[in-house]
N, C-alpha and C. Protein backbone atom coordinates (compact mmCIF):
# COMPACT_ATOMS: atom_id res chain seq x y z
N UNK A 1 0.84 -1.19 0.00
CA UNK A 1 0.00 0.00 0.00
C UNK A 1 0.88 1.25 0.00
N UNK A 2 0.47 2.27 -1.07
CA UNK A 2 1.36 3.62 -1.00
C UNK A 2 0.27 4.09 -0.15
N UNK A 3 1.12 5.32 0.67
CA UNK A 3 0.46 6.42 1.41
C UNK A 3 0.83 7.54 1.58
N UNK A 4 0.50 8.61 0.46
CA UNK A 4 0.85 9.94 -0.05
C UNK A 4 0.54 10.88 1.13
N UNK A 5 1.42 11.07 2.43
CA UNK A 5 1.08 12.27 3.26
C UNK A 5 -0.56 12.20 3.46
N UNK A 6 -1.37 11.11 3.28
CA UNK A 6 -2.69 11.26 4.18
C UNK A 6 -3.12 12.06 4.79
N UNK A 7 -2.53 12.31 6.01
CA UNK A 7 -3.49 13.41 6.99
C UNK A 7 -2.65 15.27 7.15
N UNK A 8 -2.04 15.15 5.81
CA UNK A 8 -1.78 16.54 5.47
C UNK A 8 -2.57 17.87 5.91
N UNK A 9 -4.08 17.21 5.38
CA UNK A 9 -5.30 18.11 5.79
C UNK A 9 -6.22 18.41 6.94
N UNK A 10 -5.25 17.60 7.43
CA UNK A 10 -6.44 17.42 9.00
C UNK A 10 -5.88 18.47 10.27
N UNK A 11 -6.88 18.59 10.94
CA UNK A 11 -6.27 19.62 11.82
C UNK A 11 -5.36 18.20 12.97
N UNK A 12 -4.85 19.28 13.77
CA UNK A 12 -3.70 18.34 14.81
C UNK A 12 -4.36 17.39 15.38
N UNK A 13 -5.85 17.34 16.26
CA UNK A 13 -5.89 16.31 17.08
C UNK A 13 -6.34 15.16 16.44
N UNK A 14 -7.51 15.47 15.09
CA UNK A 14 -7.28 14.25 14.19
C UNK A 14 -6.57 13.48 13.44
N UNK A 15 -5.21 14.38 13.68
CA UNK A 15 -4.01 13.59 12.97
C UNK A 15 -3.22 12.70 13.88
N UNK A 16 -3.57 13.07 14.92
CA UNK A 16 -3.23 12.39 15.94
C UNK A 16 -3.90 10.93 16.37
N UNK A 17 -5.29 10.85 16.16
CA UNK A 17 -6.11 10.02 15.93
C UNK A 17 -5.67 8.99 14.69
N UNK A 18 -5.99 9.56 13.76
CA UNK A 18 -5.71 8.83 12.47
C UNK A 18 -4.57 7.81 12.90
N UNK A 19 -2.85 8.65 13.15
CA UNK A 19 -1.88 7.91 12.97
C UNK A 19 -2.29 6.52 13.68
N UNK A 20 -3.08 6.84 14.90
CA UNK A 20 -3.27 5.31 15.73
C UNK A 20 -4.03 4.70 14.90
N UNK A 21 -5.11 4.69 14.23
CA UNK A 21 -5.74 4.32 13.07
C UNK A 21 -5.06 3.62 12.22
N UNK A 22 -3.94 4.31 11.44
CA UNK A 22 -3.35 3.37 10.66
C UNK A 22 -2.31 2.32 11.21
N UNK A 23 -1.77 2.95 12.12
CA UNK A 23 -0.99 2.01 12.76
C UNK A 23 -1.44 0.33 12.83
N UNK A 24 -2.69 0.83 13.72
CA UNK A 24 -3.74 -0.69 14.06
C UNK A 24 -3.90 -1.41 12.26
N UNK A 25 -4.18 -0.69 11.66
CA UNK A 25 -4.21 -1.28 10.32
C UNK A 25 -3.38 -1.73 10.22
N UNK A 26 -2.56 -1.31 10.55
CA UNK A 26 -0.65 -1.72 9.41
C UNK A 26 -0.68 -3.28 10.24
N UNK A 27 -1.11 -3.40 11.66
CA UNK A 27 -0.60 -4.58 12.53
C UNK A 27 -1.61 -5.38 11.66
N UNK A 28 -2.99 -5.20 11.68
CA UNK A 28 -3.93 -5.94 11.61
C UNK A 28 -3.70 -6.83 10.55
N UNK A 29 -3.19 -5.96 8.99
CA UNK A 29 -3.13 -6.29 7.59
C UNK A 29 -2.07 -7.30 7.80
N UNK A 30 -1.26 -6.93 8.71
CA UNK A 30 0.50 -7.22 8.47
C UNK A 30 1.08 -7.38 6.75
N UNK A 31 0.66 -6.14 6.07
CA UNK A 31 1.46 -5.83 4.73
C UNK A 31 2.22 -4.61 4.62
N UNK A 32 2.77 -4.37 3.84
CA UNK A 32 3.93 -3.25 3.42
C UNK A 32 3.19 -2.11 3.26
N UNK A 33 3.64 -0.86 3.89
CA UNK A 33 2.91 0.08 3.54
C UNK A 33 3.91 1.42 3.22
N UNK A 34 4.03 1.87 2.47
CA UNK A 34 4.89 2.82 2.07
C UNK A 34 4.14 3.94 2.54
N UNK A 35 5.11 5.00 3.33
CA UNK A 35 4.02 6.43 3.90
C UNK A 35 5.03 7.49 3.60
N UNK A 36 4.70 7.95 2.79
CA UNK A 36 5.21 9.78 2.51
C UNK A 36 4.85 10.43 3.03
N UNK A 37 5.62 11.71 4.17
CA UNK A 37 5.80 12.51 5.02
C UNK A 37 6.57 13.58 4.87
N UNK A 38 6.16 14.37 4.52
CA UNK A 38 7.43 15.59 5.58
C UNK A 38 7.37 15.81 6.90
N UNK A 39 6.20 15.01 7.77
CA UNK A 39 5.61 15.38 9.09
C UNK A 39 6.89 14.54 10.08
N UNK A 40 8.25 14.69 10.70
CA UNK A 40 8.98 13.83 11.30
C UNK A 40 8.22 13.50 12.72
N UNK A 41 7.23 13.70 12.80
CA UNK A 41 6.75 13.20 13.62
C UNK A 41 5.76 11.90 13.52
N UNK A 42 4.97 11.88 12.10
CA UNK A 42 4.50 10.76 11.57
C UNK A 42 5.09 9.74 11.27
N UNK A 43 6.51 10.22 10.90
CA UNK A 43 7.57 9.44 10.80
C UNK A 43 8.18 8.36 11.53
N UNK A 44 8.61 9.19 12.69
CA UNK A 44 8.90 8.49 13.92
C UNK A 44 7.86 8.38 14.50
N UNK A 45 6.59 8.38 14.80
CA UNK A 45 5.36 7.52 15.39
C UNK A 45 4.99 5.82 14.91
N UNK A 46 5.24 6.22 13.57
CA UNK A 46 4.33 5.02 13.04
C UNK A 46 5.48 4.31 11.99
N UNK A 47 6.60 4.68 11.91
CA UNK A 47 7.37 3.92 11.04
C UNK A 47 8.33 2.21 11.55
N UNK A 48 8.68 1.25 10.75
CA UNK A 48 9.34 0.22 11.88
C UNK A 48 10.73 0.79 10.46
N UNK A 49 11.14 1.46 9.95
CA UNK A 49 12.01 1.44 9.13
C UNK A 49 11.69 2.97 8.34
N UNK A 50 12.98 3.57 8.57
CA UNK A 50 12.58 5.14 8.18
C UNK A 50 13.67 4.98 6.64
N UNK A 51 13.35 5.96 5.63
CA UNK A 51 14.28 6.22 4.53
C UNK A 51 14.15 7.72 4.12
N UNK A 52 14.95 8.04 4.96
CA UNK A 52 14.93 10.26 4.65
C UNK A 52 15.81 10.70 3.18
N UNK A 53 14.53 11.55 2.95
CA UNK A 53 14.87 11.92 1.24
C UNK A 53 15.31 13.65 1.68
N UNK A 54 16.41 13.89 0.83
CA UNK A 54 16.42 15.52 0.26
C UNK A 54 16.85 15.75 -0.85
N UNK A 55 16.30 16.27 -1.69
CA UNK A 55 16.14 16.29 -2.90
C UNK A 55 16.44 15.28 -3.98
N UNK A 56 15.22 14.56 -3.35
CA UNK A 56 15.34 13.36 -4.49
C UNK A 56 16.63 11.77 -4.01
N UNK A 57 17.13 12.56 -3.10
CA UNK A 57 18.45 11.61 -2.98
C UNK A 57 18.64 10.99 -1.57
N UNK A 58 18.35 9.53 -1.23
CA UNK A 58 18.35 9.02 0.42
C UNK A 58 19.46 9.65 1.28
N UNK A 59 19.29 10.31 2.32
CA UNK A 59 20.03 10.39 2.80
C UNK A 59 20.61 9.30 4.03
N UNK A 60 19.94 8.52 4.52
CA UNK A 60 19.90 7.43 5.37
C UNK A 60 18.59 6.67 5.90
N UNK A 61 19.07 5.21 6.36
CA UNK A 61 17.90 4.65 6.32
C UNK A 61 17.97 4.03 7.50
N UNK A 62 16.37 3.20 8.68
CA UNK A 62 16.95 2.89 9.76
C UNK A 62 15.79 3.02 10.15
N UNK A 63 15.92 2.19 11.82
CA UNK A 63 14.75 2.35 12.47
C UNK A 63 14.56 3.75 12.95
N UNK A 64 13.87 4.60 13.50
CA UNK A 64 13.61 5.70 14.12
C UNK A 64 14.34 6.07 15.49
N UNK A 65 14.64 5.33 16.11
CA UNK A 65 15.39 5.48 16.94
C UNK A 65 17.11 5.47 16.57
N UNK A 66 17.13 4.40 15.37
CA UNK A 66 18.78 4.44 14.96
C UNK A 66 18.73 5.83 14.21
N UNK A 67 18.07 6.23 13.85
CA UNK A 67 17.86 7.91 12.90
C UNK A 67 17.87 8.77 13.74
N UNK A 68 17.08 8.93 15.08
CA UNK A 68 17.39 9.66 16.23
C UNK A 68 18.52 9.79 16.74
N UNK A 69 19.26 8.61 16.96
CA UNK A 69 19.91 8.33 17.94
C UNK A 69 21.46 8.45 17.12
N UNK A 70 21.78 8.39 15.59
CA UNK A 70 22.99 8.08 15.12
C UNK A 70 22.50 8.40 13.78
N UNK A 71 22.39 10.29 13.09
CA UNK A 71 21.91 10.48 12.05
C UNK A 71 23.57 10.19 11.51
N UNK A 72 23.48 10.24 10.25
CA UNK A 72 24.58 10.10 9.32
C UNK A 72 25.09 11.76 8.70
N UNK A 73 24.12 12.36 8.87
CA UNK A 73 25.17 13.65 8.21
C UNK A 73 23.85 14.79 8.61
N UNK A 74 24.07 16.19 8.64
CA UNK A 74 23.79 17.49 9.31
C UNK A 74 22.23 17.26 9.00
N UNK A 75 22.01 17.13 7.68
CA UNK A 75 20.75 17.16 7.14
C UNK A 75 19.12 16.13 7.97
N UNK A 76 20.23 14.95 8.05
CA UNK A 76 19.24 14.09 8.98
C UNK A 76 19.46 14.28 10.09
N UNK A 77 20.31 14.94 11.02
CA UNK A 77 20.24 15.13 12.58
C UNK A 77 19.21 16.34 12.53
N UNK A 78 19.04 17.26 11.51
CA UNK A 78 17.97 18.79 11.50
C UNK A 78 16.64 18.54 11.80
N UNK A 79 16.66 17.32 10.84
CA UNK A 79 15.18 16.86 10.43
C UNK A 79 14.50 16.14 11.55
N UNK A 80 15.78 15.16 12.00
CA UNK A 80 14.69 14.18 13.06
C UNK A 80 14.67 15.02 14.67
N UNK A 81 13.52 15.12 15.26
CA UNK A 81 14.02 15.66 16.44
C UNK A 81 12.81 17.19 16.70
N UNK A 82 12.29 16.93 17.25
CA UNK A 82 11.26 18.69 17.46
C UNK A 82 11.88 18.99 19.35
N UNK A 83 11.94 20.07 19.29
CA UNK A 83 12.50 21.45 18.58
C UNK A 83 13.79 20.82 17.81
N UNK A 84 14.20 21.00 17.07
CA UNK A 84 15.11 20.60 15.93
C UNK A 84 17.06 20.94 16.44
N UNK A 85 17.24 20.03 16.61
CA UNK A 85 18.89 20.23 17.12
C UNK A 85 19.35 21.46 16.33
N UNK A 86 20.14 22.16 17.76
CA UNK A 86 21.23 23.21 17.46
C UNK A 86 22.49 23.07 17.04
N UNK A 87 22.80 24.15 15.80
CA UNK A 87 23.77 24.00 15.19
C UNK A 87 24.91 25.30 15.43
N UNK A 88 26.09 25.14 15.94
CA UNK A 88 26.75 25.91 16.23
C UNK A 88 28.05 25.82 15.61
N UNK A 89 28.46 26.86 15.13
CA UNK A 89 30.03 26.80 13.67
C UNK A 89 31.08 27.12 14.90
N UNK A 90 31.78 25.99 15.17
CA UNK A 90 33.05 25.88 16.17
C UNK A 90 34.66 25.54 15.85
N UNK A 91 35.29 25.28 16.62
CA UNK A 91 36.14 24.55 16.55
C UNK A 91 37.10 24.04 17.44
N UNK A 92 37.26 22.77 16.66
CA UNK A 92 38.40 21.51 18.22
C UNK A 92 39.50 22.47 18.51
N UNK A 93 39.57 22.28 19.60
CA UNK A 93 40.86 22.67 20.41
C UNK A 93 41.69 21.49 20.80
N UNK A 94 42.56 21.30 21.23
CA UNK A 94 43.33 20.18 22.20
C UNK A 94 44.33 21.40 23.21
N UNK A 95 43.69 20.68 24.08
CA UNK A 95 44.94 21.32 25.23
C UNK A 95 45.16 20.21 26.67
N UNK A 96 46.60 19.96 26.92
CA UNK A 96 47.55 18.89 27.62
C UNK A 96 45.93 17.77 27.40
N UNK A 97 46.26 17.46 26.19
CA UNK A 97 45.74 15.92 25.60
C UNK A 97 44.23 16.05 25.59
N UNK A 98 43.67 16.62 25.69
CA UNK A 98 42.35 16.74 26.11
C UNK A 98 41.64 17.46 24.74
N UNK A 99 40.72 17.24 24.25
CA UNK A 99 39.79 18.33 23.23
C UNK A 99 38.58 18.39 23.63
N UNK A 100 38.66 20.13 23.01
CA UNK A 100 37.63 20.55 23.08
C UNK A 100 36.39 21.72 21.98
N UNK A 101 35.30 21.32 22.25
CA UNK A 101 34.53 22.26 21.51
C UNK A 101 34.56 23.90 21.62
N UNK A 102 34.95 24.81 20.93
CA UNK A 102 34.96 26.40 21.44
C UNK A 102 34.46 26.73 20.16
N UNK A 103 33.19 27.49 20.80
CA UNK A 103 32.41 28.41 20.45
C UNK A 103 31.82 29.42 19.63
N UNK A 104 33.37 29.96 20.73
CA UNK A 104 33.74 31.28 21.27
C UNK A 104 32.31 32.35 21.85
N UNK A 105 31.25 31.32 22.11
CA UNK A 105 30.55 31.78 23.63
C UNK A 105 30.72 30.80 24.39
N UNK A 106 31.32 29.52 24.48
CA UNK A 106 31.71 28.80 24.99
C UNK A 106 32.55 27.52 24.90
N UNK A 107 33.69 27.07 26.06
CA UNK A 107 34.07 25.69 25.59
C UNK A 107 33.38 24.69 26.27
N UNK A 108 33.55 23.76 25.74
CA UNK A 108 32.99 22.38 26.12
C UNK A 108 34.17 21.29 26.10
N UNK A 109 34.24 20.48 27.13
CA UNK A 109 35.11 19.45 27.02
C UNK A 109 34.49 17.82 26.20
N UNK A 110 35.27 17.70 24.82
CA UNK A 110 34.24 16.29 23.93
C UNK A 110 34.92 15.43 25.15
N UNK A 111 33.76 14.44 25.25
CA UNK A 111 33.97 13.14 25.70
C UNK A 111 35.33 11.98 25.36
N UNK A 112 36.12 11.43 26.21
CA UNK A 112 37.60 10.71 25.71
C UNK A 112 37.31 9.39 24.68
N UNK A 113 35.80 9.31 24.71
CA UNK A 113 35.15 7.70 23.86
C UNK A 113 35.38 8.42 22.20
N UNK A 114 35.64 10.05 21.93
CA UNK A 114 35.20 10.75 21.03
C UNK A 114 36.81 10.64 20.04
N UNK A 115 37.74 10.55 20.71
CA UNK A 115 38.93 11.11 20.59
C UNK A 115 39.60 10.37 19.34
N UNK A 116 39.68 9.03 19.36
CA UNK A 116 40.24 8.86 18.05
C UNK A 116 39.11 9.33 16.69
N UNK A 117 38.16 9.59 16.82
CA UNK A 117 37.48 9.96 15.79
C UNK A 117 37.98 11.55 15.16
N UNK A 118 38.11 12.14 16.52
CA UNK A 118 38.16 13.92 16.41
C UNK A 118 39.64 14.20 16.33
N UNK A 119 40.53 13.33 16.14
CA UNK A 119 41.96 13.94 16.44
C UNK A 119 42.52 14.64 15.40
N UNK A 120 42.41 14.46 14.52
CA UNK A 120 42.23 14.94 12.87
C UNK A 120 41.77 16.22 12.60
N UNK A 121 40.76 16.67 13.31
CA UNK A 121 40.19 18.47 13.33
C UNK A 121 40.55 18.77 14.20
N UNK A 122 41.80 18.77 15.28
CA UNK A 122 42.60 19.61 15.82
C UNK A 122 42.80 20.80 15.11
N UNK A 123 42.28 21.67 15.88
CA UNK A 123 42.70 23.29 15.60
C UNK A 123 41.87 23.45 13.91
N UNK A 124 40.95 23.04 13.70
CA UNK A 124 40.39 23.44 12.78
C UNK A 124 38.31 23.36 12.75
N UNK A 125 37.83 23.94 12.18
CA UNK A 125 36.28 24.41 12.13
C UNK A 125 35.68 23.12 11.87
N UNK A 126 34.59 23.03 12.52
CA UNK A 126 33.81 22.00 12.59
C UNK A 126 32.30 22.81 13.14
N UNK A 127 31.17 21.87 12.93
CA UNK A 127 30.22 22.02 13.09
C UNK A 127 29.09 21.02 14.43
N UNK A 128 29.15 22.18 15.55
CA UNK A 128 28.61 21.44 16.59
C UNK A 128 27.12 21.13 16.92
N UNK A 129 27.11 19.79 16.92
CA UNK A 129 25.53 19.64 17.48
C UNK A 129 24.67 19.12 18.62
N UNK A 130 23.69 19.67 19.30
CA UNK A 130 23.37 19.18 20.37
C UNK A 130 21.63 19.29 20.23
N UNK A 131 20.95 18.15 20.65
CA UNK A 131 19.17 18.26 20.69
C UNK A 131 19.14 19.17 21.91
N UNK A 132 17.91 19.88 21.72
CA UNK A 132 17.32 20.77 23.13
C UNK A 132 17.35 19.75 24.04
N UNK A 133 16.52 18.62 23.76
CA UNK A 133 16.28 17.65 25.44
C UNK A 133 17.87 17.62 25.69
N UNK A 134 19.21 17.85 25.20
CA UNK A 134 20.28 17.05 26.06
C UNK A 134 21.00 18.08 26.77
N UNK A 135 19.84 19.35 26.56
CA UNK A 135 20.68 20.52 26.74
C UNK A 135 19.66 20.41 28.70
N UNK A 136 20.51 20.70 29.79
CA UNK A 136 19.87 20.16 31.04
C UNK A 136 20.00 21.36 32.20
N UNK A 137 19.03 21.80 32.71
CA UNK A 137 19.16 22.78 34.06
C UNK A 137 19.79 21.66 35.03
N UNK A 138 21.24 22.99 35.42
CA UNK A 138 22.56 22.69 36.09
C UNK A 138 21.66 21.68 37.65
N UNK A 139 21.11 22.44 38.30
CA UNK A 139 20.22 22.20 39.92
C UNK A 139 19.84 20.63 39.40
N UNK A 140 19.83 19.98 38.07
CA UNK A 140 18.39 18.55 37.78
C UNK A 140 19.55 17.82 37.56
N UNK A 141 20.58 18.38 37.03
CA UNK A 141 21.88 17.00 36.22
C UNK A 141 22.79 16.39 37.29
N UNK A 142 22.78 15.27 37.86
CA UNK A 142 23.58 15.19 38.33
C UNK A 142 25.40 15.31 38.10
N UNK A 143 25.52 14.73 36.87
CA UNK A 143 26.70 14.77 35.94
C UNK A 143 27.66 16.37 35.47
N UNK A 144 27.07 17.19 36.44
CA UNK A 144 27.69 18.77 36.13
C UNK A 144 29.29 19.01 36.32
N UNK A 145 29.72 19.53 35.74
CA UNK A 145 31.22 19.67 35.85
C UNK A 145 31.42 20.86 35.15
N UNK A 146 32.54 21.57 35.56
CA UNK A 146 33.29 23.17 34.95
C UNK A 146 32.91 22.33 33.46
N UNK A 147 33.43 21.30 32.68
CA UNK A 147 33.86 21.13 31.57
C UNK A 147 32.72 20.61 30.45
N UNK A 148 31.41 20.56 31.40
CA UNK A 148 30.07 20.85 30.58
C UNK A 148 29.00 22.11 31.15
N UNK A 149 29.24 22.68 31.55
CA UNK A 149 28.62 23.56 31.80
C UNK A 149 28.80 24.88 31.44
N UNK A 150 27.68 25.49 31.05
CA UNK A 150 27.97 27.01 30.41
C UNK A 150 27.02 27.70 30.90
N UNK A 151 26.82 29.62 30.90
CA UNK A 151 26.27 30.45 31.20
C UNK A 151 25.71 30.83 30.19
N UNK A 152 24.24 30.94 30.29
CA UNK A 152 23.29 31.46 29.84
C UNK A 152 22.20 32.62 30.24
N UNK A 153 21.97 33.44 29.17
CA UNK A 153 20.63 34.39 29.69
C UNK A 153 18.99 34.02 29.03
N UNK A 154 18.46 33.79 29.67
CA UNK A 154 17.18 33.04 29.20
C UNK A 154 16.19 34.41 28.38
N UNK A 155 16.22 34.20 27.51
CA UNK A 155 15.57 34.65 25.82
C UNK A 155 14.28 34.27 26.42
N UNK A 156 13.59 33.65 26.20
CA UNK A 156 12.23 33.11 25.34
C UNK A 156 11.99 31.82 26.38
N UNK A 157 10.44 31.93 26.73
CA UNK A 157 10.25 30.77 27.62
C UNK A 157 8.96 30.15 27.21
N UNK A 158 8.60 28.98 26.53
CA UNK A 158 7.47 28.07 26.09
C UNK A 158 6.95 27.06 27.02
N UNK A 159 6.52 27.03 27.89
CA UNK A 159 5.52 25.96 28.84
C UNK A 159 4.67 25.43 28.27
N UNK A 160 4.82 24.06 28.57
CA UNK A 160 4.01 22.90 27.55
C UNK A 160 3.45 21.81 28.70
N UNK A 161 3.13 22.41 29.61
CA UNK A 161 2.89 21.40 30.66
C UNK A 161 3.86 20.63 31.61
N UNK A 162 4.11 19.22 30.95
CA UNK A 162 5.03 18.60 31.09
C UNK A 162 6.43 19.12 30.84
N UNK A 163 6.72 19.64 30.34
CA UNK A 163 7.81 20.20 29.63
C UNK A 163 7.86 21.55 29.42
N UNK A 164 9.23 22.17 29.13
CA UNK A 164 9.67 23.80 28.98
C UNK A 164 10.12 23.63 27.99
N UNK A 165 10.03 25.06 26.78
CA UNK A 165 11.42 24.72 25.83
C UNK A 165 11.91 26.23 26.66
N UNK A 166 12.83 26.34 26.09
CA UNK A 166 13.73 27.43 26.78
C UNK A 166 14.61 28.20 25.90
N UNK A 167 14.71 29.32 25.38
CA UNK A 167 15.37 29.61 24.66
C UNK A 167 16.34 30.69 25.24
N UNK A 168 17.97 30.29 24.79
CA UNK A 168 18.82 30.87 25.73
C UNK A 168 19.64 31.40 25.19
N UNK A 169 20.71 32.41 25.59
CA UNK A 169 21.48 32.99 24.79
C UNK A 169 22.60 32.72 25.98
N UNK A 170 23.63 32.73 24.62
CA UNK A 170 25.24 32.36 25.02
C UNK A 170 26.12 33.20 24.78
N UNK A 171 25.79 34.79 24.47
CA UNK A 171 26.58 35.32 24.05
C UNK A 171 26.87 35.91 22.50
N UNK A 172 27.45 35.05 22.01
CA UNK A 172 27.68 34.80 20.35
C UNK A 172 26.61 34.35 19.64
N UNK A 173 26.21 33.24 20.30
CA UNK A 173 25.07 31.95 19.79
C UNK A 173 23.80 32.17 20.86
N UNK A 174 22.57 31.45 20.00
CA UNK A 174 21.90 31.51 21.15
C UNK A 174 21.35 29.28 20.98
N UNK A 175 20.95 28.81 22.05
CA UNK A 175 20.24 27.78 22.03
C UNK A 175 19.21 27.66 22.12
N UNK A 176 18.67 26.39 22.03
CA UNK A 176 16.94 26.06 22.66
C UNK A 176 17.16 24.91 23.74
N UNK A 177 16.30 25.14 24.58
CA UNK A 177 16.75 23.68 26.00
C UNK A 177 15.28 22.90 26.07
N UNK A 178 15.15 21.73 25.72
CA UNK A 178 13.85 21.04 26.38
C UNK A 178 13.95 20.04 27.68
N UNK A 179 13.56 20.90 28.67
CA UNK A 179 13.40 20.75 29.82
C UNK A 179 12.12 20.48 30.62
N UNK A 180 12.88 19.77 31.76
CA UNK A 180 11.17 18.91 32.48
C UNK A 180 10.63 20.35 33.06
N UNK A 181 9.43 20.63 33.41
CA UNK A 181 8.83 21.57 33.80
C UNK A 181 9.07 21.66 35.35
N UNK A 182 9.81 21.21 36.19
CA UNK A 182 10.41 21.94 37.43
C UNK A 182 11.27 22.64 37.29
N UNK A 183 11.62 23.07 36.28
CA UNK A 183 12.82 24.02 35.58
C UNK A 183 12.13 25.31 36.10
N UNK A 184 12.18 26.25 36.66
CA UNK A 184 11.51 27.20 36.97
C UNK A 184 12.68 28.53 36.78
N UNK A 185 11.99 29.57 35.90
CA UNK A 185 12.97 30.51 35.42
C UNK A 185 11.72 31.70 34.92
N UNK A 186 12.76 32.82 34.91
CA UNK A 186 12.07 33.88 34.37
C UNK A 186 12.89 34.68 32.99
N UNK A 187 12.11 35.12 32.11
CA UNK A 187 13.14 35.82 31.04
C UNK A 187 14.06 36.97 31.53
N UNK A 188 15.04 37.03 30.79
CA UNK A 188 16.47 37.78 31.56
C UNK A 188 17.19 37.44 32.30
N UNK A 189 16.53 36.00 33.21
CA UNK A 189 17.21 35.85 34.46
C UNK A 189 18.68 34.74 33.68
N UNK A 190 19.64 35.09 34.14
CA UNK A 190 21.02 34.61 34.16
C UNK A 190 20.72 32.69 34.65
N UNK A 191 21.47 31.45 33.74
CA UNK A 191 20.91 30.26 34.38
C UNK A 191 22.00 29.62 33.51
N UNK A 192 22.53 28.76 34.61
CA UNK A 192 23.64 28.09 34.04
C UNK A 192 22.86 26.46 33.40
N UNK A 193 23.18 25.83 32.60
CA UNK A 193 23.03 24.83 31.71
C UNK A 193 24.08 23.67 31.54
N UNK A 194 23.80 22.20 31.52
CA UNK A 194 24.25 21.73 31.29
C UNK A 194 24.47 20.87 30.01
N UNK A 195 25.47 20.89 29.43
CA UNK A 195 25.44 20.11 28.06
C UNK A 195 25.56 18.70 28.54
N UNK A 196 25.08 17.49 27.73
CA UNK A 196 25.53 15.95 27.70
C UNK A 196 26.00 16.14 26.54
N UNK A 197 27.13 15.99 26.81
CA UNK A 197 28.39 15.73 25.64
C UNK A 197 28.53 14.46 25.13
N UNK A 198 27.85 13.34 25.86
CA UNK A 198 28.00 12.13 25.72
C UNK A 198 27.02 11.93 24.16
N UNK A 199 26.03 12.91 24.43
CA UNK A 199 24.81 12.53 23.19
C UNK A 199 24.78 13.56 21.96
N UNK A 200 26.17 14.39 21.90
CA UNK A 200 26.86 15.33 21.15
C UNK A 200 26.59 15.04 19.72
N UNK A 201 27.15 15.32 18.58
CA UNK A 201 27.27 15.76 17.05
C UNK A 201 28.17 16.16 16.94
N UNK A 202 28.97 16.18 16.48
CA UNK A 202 30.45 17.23 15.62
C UNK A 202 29.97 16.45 14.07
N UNK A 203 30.09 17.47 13.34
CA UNK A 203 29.79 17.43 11.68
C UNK A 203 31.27 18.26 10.62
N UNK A 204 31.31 17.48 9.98
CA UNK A 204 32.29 18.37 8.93
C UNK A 204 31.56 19.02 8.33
N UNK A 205 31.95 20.32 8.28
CA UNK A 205 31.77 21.92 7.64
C UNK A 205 31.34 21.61 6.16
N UNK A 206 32.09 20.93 5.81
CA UNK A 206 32.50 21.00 3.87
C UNK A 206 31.75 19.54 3.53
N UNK A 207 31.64 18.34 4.12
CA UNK A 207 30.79 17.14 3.54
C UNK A 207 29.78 17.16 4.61
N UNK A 208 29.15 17.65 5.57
CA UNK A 208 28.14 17.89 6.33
C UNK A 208 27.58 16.59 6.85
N UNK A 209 29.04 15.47 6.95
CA UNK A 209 29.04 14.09 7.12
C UNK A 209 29.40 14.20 8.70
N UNK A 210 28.47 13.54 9.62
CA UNK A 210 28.36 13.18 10.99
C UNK A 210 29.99 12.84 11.11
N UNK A 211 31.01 13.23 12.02
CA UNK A 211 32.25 12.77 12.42
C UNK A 211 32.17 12.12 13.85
N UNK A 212 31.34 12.32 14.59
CA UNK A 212 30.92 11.74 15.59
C UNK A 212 29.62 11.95 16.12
């Protein structure tokens, strides 16, 4: 069965409906169903095997979680993911053996699991990436250290119930943070942040190919 973007036309909560709709179909039939989307959320709801197109050309293929979790190059880490991972134009440092991400509104220390991959863009531009959820209020993370943590002034504040997005500025750059809703903040107010470096991105500039 093809399925041309279906519920294109529907307002949100019936699209929401539907997807469970077809889903139950897809089990019930147990046949092949091909579903065209730009919606990455239809995507990752109802897919057991994702194949992301840009212009005409696959960019990678995979379950939804291996697409989440390990995109292959800039284009598919943009796409999968709401609020949509931040992209920041940086570059590796090394200092006494150690590398790191700078900014220049901030450094970050990459993880040592990272290192034979990154040793190669020593002292040269790279492209950093991080999802809002991995971005974490300092008071909730246990894992805080000088060498993930940065200063922020809180921009823009979205309450979603369960959840905050947070939009923050770094200075140079600004981010987005999706945070659990005990996050409690006001706009302007100064709030330090924690990065998980562990669930990081570094991208090459020039093939926009995932390096780690």
């Amino acid at each position: 069965f093809l399925f041309d973007e279906p519920l294109s036309n529907l307002d949100a909560k019936l699209r929401v409906a539907m997807r469970a709709e077809i889903s139950k179909l897809h089990r019930r039939l147990g046949a092949t169903i091909i579903y065209v989307t730009h919606d990455q959320v239809e995507a990752m709801t109802m897919a057991d095997r994702m194949f992301i197109m840009n212009d005409g050309l696959l960019q990678q293929s995979g379950s939804p979680l291996e697409v989440y979790k390990k995109p292959d190059n800039k284009f598919v880490a943009g796409f999968i993911g709401s609020p949509a991972m931040n992209f920041i134009d940086s570059k590796v440092t090394k200092e006494n053996g150690d590398y790191f991400i700078d900014t220049e509104s901030f450094k970050v220390k990459i993880p040592q699991a990272f290192y034979s991959k990154i040793a190669d863009y020593a002292g040269k531009e790279v492209i950093f990436g991080i999802r809002p959820e991995d971005i974490h209020d300092k008071q909730f993370f246990s894992n805080a250290t000088t060498f993930n943590t940065i200063k922020t002034k809180v921009d823009v504040i979205e309450p979603l119930g369960a959840e905050i997005i947070i939009y923050l500025n770094c200075g140079k750059h600004s981010v987005i943070g999706k945070m659990e809703s005990r996050t409690q903040v006001e706009v302007e107010q100064d709030m330090e942040v924690v990065l998980d470096m562990e669930k990081t991105h570094i991208f090459d500039p020039k093939t926009l190919l995932v390096i780690v």
